[in-house]
N, C-alpha and C. Protein backbone atom coordinates (compact mmCIF):
# COMPACT_ATOMS: atom_id res chain seq x y z
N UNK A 1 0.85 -1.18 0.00
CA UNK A 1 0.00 0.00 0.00
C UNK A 1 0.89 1.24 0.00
N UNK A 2 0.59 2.38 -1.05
CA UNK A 2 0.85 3.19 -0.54
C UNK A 2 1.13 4.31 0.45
N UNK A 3 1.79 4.90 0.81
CA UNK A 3 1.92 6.17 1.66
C UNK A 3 1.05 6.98 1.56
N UNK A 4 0.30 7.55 0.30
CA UNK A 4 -0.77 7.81 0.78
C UNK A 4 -2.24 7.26 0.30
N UNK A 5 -1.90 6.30 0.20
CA UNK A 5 -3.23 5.10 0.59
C UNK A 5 -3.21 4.82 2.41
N UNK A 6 -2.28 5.00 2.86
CA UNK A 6 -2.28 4.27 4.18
C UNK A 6 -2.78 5.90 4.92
N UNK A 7 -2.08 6.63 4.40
CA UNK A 7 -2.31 7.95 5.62
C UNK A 7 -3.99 8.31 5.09
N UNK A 8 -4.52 8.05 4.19
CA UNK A 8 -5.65 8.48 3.46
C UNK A 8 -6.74 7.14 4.22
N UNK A 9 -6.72 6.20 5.10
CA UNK A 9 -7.17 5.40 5.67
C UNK A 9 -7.07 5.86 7.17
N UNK A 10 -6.23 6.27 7.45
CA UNK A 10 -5.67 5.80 8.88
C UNK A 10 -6.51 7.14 9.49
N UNK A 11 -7.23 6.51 10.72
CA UNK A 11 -8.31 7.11 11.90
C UNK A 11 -7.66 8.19 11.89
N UNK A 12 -6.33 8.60 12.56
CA UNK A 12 -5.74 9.76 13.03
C UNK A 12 -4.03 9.67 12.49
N UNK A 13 -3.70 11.12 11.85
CA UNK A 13 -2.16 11.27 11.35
C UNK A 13 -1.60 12.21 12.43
N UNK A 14 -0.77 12.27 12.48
CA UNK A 14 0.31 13.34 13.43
C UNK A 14 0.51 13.72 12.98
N UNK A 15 0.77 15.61 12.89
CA UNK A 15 0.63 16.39 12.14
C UNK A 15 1.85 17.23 12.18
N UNK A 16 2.87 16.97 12.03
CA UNK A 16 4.39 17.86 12.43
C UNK A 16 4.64 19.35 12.12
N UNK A 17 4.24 20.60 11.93
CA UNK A 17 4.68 21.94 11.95
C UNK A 17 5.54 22.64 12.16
N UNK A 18 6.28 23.04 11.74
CA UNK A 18 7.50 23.83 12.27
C UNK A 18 7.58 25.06 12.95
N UNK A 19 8.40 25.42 14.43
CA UNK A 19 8.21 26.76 14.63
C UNK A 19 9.19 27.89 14.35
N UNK A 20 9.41 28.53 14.20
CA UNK A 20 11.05 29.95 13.83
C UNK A 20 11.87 29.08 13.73
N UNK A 21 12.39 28.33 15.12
CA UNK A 21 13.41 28.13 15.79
C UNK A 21 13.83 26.44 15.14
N UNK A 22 12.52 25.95 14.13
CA UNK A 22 12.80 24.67 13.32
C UNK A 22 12.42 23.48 14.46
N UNK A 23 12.27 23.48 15.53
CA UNK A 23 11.69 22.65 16.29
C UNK A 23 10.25 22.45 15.83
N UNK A 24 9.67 21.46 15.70
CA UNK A 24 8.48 20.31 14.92
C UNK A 24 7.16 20.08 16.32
N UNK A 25 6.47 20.55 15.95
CA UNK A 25 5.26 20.44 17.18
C UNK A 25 4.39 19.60 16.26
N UNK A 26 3.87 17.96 17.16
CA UNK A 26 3.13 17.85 16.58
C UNK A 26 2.20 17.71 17.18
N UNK A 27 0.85 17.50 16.51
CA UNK A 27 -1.08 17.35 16.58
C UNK A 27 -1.36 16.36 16.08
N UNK A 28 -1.84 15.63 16.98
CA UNK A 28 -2.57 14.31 16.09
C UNK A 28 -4.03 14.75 15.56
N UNK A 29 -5.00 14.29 14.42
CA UNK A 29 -5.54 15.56 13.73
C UNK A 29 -6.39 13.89 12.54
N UNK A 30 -7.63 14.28 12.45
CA UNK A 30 -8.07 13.67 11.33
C UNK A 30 -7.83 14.06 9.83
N UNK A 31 -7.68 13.23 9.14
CA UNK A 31 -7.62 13.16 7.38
C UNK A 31 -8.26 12.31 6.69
N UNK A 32 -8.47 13.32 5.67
CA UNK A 32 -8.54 12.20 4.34
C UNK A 32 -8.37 12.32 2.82
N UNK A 33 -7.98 11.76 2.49
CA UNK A 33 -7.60 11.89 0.95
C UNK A 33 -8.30 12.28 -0.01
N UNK A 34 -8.17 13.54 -0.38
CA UNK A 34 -8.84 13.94 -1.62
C UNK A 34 -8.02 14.03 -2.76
N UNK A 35 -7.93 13.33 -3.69
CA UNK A 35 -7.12 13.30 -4.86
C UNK A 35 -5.49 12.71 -4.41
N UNK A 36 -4.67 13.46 -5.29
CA UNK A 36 -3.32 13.45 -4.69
C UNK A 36 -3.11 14.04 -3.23
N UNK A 37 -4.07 14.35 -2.87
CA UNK A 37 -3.41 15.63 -1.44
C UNK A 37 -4.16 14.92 -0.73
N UNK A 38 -3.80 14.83 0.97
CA UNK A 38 -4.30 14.16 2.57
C UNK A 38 -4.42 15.62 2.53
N UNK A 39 -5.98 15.80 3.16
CA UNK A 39 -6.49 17.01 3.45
C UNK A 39 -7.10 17.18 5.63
N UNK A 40 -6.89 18.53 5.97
CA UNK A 40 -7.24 18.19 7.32
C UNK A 40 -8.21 19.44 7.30
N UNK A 41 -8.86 19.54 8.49
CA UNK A 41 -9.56 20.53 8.97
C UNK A 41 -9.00 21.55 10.05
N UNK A 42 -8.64 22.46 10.28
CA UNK A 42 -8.53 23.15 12.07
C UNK A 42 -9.31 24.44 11.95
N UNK A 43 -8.90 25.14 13.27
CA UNK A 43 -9.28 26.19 13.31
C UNK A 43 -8.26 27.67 12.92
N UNK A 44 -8.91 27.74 11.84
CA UNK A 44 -8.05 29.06 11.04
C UNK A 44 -6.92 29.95 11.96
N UNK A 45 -7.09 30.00 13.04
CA UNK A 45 -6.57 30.82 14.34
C UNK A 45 -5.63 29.91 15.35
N UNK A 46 -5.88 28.34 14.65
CA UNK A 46 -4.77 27.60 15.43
C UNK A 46 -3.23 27.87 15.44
N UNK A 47 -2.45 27.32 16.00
CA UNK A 47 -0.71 27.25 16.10
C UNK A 47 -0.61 26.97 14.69
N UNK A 48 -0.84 25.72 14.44
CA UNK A 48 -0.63 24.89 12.79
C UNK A 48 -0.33 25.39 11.98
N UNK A 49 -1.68 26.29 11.81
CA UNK A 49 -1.90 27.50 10.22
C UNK A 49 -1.09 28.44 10.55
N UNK A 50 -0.65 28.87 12.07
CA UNK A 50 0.45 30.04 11.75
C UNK A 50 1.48 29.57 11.40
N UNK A 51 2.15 28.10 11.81
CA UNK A 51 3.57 28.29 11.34
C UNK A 51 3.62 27.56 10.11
N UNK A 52 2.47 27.06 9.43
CA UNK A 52 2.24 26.74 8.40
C UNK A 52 2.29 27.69 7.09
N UNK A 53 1.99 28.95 7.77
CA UNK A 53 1.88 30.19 6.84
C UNK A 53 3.31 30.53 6.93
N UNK A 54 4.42 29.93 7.89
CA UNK A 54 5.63 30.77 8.38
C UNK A 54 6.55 29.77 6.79
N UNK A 55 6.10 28.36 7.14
CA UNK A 55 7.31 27.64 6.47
C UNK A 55 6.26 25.75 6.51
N UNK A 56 5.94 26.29 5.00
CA UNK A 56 5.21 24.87 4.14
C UNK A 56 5.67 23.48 4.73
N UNK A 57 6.84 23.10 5.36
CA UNK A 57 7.33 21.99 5.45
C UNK A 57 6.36 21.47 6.78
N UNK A 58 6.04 20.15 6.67
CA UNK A 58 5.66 19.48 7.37
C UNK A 58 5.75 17.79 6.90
N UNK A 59 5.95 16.97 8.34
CA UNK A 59 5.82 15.64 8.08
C UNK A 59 4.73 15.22 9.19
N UNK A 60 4.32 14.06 8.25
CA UNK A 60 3.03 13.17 9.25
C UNK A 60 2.95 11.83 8.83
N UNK A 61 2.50 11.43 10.38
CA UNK A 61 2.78 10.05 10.22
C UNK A 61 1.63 9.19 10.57
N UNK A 62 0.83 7.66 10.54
CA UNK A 62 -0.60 7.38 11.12
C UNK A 62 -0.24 7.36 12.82
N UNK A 63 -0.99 7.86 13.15
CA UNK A 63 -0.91 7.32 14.85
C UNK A 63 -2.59 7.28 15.40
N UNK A 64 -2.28 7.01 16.92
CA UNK A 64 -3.56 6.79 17.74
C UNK A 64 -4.12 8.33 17.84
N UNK A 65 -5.04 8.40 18.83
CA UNK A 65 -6.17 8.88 19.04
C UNK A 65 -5.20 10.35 19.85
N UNK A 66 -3.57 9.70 20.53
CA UNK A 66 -3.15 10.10 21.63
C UNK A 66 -1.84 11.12 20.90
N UNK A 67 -1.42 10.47 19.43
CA UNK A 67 -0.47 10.77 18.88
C UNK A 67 0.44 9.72 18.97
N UNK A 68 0.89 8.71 19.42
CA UNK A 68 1.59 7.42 19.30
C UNK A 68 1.55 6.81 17.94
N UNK A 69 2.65 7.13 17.60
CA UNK A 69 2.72 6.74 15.99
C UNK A 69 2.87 5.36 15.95
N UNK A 70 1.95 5.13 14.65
CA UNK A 70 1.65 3.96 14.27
C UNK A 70 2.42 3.75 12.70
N UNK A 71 2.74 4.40 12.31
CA UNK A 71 3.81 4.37 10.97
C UNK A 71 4.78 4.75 10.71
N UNK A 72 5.51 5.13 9.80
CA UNK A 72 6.49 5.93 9.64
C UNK A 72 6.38 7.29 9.07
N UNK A 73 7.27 8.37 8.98
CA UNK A 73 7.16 9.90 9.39
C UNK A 73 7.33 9.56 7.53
N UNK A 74 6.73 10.93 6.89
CA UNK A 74 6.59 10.92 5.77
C UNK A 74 6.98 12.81 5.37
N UNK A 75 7.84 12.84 4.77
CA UNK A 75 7.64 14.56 4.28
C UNK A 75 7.05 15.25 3.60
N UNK A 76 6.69 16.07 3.39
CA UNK A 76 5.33 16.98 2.74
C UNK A 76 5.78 18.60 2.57
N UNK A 77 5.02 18.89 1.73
CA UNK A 77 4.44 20.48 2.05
C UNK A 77 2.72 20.42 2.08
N UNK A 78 2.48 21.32 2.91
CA UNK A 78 1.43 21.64 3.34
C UNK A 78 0.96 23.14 2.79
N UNK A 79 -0.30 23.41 2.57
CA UNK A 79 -0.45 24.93 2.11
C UNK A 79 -1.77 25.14 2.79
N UNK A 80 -2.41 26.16 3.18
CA UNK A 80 -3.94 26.83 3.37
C UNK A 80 -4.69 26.85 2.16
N UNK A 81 -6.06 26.40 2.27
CA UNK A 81 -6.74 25.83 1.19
C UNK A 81 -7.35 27.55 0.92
N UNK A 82 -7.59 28.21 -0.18
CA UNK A 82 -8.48 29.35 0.15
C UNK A 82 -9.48 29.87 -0.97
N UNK A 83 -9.31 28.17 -2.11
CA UNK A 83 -10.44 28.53 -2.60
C UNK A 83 -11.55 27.48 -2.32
N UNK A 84 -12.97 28.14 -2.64
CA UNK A 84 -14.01 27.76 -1.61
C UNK A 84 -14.07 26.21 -2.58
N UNK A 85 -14.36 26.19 -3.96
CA UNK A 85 -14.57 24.78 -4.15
C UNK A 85 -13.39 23.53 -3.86
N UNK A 86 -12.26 23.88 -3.67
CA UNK A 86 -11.49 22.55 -2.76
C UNK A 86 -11.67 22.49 -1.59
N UNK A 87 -12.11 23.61 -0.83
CA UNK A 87 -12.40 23.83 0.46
C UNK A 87 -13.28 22.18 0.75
N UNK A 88 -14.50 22.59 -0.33
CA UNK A 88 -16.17 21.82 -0.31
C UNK A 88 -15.61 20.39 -0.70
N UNK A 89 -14.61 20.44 -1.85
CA UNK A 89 -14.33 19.27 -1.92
C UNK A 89 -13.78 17.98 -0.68
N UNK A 90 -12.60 18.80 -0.08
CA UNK A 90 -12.31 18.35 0.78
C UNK A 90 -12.82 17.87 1.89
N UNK A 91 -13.60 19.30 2.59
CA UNK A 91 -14.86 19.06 3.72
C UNK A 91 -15.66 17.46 3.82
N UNK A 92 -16.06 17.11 1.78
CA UNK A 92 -16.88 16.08 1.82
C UNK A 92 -16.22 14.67 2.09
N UNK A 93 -14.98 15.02 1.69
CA UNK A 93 -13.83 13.71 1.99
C UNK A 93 -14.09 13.23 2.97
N UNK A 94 -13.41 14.05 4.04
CA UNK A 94 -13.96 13.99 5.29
C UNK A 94 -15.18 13.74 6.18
N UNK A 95 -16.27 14.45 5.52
CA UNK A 95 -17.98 13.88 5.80
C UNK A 95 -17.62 12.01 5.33
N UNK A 96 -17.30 11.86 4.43
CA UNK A 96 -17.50 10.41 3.53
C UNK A 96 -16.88 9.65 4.74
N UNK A 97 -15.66 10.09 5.09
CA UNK A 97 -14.89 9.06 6.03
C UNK A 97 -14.84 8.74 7.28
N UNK A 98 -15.81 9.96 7.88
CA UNK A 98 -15.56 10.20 9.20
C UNK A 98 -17.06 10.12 9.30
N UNK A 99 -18.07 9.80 8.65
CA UNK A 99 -19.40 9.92 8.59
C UNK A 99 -20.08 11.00 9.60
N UNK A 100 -20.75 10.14 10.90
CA UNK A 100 -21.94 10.63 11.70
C UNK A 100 -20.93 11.90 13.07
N UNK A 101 -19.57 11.19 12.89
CA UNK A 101 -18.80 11.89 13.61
C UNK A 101 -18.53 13.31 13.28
N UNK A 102 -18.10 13.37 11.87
CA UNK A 102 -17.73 14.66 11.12
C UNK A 102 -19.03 15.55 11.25
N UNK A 103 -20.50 14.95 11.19
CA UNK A 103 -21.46 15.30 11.17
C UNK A 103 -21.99 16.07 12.51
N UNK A 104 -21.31 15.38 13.60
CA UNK A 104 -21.37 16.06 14.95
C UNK A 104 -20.59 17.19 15.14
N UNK A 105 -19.03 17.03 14.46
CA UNK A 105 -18.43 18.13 14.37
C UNK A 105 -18.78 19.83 14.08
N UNK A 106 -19.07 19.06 12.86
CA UNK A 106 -20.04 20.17 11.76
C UNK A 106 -21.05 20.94 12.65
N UNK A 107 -21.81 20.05 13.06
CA UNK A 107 -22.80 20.67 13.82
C UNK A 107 -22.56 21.44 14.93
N UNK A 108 -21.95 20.90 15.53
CA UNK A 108 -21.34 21.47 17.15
C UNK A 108 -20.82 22.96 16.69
N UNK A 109 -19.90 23.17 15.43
CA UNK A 109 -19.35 24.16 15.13
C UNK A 109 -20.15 24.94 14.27
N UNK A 110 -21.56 25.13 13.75
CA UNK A 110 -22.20 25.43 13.52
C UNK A 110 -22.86 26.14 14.40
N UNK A 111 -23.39 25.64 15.53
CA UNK A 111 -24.10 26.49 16.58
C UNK A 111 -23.63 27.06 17.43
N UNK A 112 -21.85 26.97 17.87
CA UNK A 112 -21.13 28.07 18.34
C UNK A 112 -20.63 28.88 17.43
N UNK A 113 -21.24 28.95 16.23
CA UNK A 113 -20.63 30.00 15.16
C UNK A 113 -18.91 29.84 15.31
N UNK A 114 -18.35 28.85 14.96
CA UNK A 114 -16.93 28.71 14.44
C UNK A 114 -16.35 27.94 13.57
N UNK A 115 -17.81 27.53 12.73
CA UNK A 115 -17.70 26.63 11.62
C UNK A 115 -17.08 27.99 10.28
N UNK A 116 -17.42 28.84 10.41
CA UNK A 116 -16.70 30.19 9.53
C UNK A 116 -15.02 30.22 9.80
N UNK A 117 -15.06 29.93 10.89
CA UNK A 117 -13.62 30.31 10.99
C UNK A 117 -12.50 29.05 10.85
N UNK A 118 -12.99 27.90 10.49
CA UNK A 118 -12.18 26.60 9.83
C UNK A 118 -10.93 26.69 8.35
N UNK A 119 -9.91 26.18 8.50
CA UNK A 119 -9.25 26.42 7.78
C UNK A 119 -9.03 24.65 7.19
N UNK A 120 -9.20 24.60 5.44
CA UNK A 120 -8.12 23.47 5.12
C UNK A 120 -7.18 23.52 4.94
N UNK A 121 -6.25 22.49 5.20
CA UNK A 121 -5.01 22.52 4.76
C UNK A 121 -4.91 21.38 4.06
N UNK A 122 -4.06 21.38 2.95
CA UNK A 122 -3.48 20.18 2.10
C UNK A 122 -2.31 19.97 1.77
N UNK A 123 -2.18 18.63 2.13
CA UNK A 123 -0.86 18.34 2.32
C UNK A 123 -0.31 17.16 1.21
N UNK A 124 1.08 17.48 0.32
CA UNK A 124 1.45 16.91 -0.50
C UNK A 124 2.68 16.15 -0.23
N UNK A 125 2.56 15.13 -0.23
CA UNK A 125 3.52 14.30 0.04
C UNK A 125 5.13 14.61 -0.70
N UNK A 126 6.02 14.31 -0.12
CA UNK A 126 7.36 14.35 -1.19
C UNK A 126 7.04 13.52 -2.05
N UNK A 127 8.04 13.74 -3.26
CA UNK A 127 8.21 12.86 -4.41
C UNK A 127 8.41 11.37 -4.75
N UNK A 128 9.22 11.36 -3.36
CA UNK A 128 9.91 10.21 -3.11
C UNK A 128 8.80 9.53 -2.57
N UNK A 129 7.71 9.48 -2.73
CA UNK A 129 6.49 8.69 -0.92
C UNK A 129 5.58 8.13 -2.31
């Protein structure tokens, strides 16, 4: 199986980010594969998207619920999604895979009004993966 057949399956990826200083914070974080790109959801105002906006590089790997990696670390660039139809595309990836759960999400963030403020990100594997 592929690398990203496996991360495009797997419950939860670890999400590696870089900060100034090149030290790697990671988030364990749901995905799913839309096309060539493992796509995620956060909140536009998270850590992630800032140092994501600082410096594209990121690696992720499958892990648990806790972040305990379950695969091996994979390299990427990552970008902020900001047009609305990959946005929708993606979103549904995620509805498809994560079903009644994503659906609670959705909702929950709907009625505290912070479903507006969600950011995608998509993430492209290196060449080599």
């Amino acid at each position: 199986m592929s690398a990203i057949d496996a991360l495009g399956k797997a419950q939860y990826v670890n999400l590696e980010t870089f900060r100034k200083n090149g030290i790697g914070v990671r988030t364990p974080v749901w995905s799913a594969r839309d096309g060539d790109d493992i796509v995620i959801f956060t909140e536009g105002d998270s850590y992630k998207v800032k140092r994501l906006r600082r410096d594209p590089r990121i690696r992720i790997a499958e892990c648990g619920v806790r972040g305990a990696l379950k695969g091996p670390w994979h390299d990427g660039t990552g970008r902020i999604v900001d047009n609305e139809a990959e946005k929708q595309s993606a979103l549904r990836a995620l509805h498809k895979k994560y079903g009644w759960q994503m659906t609670l999400v959705d909702w929950g963030a709907r009625l505290k009004g912070s479903k507006k403020n969600w950011a995608v990100l998509t993430i492209r594997l290196g060449n080599d993966e």
